[in-house]
Protein backbone atom coordinates (compact mmCIF):
# COMPACT_ATOMS: atom_id res chain seq x y z
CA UNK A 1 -18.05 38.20 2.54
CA UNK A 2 -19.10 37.89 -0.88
CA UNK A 3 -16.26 37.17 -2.14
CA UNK A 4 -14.91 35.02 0.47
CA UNK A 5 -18.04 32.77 -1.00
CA UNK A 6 -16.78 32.92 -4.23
CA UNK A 7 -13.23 32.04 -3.28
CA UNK A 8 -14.93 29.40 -1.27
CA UNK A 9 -17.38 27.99 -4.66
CA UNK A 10 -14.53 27.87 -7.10
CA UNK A 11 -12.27 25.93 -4.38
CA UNK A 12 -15.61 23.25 -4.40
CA UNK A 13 -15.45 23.56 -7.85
CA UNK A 14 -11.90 22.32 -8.60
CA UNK A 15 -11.80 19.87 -5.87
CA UNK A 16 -14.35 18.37 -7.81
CA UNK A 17 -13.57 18.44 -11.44
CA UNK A 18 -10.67 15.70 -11.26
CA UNK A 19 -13.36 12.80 -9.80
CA UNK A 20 -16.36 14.28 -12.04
CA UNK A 21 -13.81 14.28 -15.57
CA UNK A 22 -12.46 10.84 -14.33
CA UNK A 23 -16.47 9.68 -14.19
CA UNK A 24 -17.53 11.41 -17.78
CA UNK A 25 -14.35 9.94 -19.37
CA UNK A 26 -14.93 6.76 -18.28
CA UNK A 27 -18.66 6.65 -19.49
CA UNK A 28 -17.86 7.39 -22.65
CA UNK A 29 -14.91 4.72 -22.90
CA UNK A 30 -17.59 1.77 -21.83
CA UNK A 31 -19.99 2.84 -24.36
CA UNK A 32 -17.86 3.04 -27.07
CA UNK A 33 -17.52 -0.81 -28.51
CA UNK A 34 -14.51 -2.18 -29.62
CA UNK A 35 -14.11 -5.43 -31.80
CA UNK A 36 -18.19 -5.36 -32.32
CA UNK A 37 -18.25 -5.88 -35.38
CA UNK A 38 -15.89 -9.50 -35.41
CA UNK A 39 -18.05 -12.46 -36.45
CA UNK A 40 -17.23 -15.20 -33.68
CA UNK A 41 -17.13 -18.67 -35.53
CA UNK A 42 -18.80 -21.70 -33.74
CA UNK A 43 -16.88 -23.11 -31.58
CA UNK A 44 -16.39 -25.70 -28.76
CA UNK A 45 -14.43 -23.81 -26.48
CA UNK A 46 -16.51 -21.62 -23.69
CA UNK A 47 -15.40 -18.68 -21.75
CA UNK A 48 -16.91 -16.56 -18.79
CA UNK A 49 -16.80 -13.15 -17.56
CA UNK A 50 -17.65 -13.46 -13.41
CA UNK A 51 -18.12 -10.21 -11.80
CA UNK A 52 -18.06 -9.62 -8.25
CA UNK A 53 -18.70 -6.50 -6.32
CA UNK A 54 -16.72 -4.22 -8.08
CA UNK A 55 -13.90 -6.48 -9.65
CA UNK A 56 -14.38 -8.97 -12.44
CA UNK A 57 -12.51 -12.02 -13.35
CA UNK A 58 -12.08 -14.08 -16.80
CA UNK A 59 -13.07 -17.77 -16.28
CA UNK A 60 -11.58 -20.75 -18.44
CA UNK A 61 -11.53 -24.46 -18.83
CA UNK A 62 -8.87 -25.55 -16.50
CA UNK A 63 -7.64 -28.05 -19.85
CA UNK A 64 -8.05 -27.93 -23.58
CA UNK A 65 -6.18 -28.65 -26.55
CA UNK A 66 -4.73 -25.38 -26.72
CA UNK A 67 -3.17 -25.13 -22.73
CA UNK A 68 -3.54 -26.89 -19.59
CA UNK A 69 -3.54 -23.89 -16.54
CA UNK A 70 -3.01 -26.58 -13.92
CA UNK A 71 0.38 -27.57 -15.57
CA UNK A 72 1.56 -23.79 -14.41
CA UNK A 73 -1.03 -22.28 -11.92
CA UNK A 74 -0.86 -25.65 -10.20
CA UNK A 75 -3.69 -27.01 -7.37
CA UNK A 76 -0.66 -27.60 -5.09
CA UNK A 77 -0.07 -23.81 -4.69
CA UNK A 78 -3.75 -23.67 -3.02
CA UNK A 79 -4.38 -24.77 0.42
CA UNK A 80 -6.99 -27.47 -0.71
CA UNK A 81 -5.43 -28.79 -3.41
CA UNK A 82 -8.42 -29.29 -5.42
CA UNK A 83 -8.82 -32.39 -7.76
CA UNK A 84 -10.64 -32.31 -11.14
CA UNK A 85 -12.00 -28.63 -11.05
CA UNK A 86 -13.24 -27.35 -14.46
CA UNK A 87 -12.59 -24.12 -14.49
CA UNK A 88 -9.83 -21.67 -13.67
CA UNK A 89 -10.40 -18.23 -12.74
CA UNK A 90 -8.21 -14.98 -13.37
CA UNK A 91 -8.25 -11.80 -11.54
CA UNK A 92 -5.32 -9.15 -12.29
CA UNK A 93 -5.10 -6.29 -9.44
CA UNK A 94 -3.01 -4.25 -6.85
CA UNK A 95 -0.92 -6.55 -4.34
CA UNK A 96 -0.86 -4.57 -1.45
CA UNK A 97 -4.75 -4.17 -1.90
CA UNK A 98 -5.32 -7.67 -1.94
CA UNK A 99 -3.44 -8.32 1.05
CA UNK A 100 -5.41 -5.29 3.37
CA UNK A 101 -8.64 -5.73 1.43
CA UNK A 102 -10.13 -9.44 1.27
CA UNK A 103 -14.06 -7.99 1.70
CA UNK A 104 -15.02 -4.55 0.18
CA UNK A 105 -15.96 -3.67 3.90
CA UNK A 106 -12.37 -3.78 5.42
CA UNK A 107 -11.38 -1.18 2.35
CA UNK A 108 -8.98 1.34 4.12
CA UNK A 109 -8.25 4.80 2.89
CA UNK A 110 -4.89 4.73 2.63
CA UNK A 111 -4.74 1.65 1.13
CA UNK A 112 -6.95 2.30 -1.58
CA UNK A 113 -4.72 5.93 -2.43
CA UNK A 114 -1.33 3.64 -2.22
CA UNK A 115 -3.10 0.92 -5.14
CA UNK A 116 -4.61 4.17 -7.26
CA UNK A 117 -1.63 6.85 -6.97
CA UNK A 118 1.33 5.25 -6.57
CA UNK A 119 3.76 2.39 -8.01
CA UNK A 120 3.54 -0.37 -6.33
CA UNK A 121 3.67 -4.20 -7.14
CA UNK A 122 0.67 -6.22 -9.07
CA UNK A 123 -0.46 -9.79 -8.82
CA UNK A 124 -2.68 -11.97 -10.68
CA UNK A 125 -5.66 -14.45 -8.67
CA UNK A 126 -6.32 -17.71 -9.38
CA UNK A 127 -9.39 -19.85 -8.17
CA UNK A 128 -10.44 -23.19 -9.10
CA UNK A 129 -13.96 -24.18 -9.69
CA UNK A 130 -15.56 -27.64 -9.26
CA UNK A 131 -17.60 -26.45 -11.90
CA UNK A 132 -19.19 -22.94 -13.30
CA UNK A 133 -20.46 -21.09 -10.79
CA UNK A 134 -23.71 -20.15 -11.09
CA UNK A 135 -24.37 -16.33 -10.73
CA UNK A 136 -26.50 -13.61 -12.65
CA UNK A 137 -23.27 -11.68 -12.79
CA UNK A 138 -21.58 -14.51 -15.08
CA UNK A 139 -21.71 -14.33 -18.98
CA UNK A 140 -20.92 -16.79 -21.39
CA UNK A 141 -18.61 -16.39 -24.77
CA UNK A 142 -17.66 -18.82 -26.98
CA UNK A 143 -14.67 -18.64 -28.32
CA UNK A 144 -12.35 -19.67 -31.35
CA UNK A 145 -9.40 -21.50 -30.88
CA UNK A 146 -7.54 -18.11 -32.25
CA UNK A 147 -9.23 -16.17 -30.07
CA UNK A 148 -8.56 -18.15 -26.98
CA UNK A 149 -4.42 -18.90 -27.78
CA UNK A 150 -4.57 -15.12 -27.96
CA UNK A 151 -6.23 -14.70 -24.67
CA UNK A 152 -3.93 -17.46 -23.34
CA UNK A 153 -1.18 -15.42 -24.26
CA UNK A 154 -2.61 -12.03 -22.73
CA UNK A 155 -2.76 -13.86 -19.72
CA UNK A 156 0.85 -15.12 -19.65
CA UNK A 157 2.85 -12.23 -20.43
CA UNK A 158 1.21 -10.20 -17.96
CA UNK A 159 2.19 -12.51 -15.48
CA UNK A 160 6.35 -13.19 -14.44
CA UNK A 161 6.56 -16.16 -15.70
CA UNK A 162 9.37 -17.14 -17.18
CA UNK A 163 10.84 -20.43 -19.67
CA UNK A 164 11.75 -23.16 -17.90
CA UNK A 165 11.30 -21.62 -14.06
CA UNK A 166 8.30 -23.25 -12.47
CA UNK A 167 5.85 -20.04 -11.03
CA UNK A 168 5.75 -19.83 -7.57
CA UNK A 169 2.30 -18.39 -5.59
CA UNK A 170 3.00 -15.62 -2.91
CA UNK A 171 2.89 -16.82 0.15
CA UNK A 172 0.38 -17.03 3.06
CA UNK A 173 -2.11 -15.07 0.89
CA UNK A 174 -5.28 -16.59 -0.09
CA UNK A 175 -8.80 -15.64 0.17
CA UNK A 176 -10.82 -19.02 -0.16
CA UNK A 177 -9.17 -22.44 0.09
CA UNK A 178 -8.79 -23.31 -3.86
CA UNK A 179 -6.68 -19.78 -4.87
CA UNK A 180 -3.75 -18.34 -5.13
CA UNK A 181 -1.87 -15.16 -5.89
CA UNK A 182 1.16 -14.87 -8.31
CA UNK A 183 3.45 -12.06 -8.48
CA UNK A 184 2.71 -9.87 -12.17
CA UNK A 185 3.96 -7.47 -14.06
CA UNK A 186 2.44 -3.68 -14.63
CA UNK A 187 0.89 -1.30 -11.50
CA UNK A 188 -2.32 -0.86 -10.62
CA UNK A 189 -3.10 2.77 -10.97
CA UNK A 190 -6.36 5.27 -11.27
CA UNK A 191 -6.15 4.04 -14.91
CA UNK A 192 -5.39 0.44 -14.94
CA UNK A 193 -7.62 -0.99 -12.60
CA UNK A 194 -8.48 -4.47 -12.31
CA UNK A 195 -11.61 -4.28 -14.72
CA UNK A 196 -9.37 -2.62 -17.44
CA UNK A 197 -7.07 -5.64 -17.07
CA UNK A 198 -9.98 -8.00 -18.01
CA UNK A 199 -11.43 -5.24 -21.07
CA UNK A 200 -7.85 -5.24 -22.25
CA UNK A 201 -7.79 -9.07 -22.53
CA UNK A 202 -10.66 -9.59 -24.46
CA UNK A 203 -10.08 -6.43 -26.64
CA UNK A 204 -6.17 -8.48 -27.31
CA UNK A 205 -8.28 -11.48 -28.02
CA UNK A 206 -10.62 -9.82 -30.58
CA UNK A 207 -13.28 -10.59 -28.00
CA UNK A 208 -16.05 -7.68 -27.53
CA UNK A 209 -14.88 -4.95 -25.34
CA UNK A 210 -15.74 -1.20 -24.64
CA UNK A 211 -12.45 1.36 -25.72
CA UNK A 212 -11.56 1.81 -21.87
CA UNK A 213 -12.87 1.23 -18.44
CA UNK A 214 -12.09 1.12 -14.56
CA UNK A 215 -15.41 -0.13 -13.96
CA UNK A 216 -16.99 -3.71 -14.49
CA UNK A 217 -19.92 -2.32 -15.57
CA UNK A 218 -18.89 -0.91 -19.32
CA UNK A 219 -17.84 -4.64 -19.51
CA UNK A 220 -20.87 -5.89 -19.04
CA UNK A 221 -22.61 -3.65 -20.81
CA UNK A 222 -20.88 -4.78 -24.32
CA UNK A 223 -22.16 -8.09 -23.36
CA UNK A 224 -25.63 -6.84 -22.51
């Protein structure tokens, strides 16, 4: 009996040391800063980090001197079509999960172990904002010009986009009536989630970022 209940602990035990590593790991990877120390010059050109839920997103000016988005992630490929909107929102994350998961609430099991474990195709979300949103999840960054070409370019090359082929949105996907969804490159995986996506962006940029996280939360939290 006894040592059925042993057999029994260490089973416990194992089953969870994988989620309880994962959790330590991942604690220490927000906390440790990366590119704190980089002096940000003044600058005119504002960025925003916009979390939601669980995922966060990297909002820019729709134009600037430096690139226009609408001129490749175009208002067309939306089912509004909006006119004039300020600012562009990016999102990086698992395809199959976006199409199964719009709200946190319809999260299935087995589509959540498909998007963590195995290969399986990426996309990047676009939304168009009228303006900022207002939100106490949003923060504010400015920017150098440097800094945001680099960011620019983070953004492009994780996407398929190719010279001189105009992108095209996947089709009949869309969560509000001003985004989209465009195929990318990379898998979503128990290491690369969507929040990783955004830390590795600004870490590319020079930007503030923690060493490694899944969660928006060690984002935030070198922004605190």
């Amino acid at each position: 009996m006894k040592q059925g209940f042993r057999y029994f602990i260490k089973f416990i035990l194992i089953l969870l040391a994988p989620p309880v590593i994962y959790l330590v790991v991942a604690l220490i990877g927000s906390i440790i800063p990366v590119n704190s120390k980089h002096e940000t010059k003044k600058s005119d050109i504002e960025i925003y980090l916009y979390k939601q839920d669980m995922h966060t997103d990297i909002l820019l000016p729709v134009r600037s001197y430096i690139i226009n988005w609408d001129s490749i992630f175009k208002p067309e490929h939306t089912l509004a079509n909006p006119k004039n909107s300020e600012i562009i929102g990016f999102g990086w994350g698992d395809l199959n999960f976006y199409r199964n998961t719009p709200q946190w609430e319809d999260l299935k099991l087995n589509v959540a172990f498909k998007a963590l474990f195995l290969k399986s195709q990426s996309a990047l979300h676009t939304r168009f904002y009228q303006k900022v949103p207002v939100s106490e999840n949003l923060v504010k960054i400015s920017v150098t010009e440097d800094q945001y070409k680099k960011l620019s370019k983070y953004i492009l090359e994780k996407s398929n986009i190719q010279k001189s082929v105009e992108i095209q949105p996947v089709q009949d996907l869309h969560y509000y009536r001003d985004d989209a969804f465009y195929l990318a490159k990379t898998s979503f995986s128990l290491f690369k989630t969507c929040n990783t996506w955004t830390n590795s962006a600004l870490k590319y940029a020079g930007l503030k970022a923690c060493l490694w996280t899944p969660f928006p939360q060690g984002i935030f939290y070198q922004y605190r």
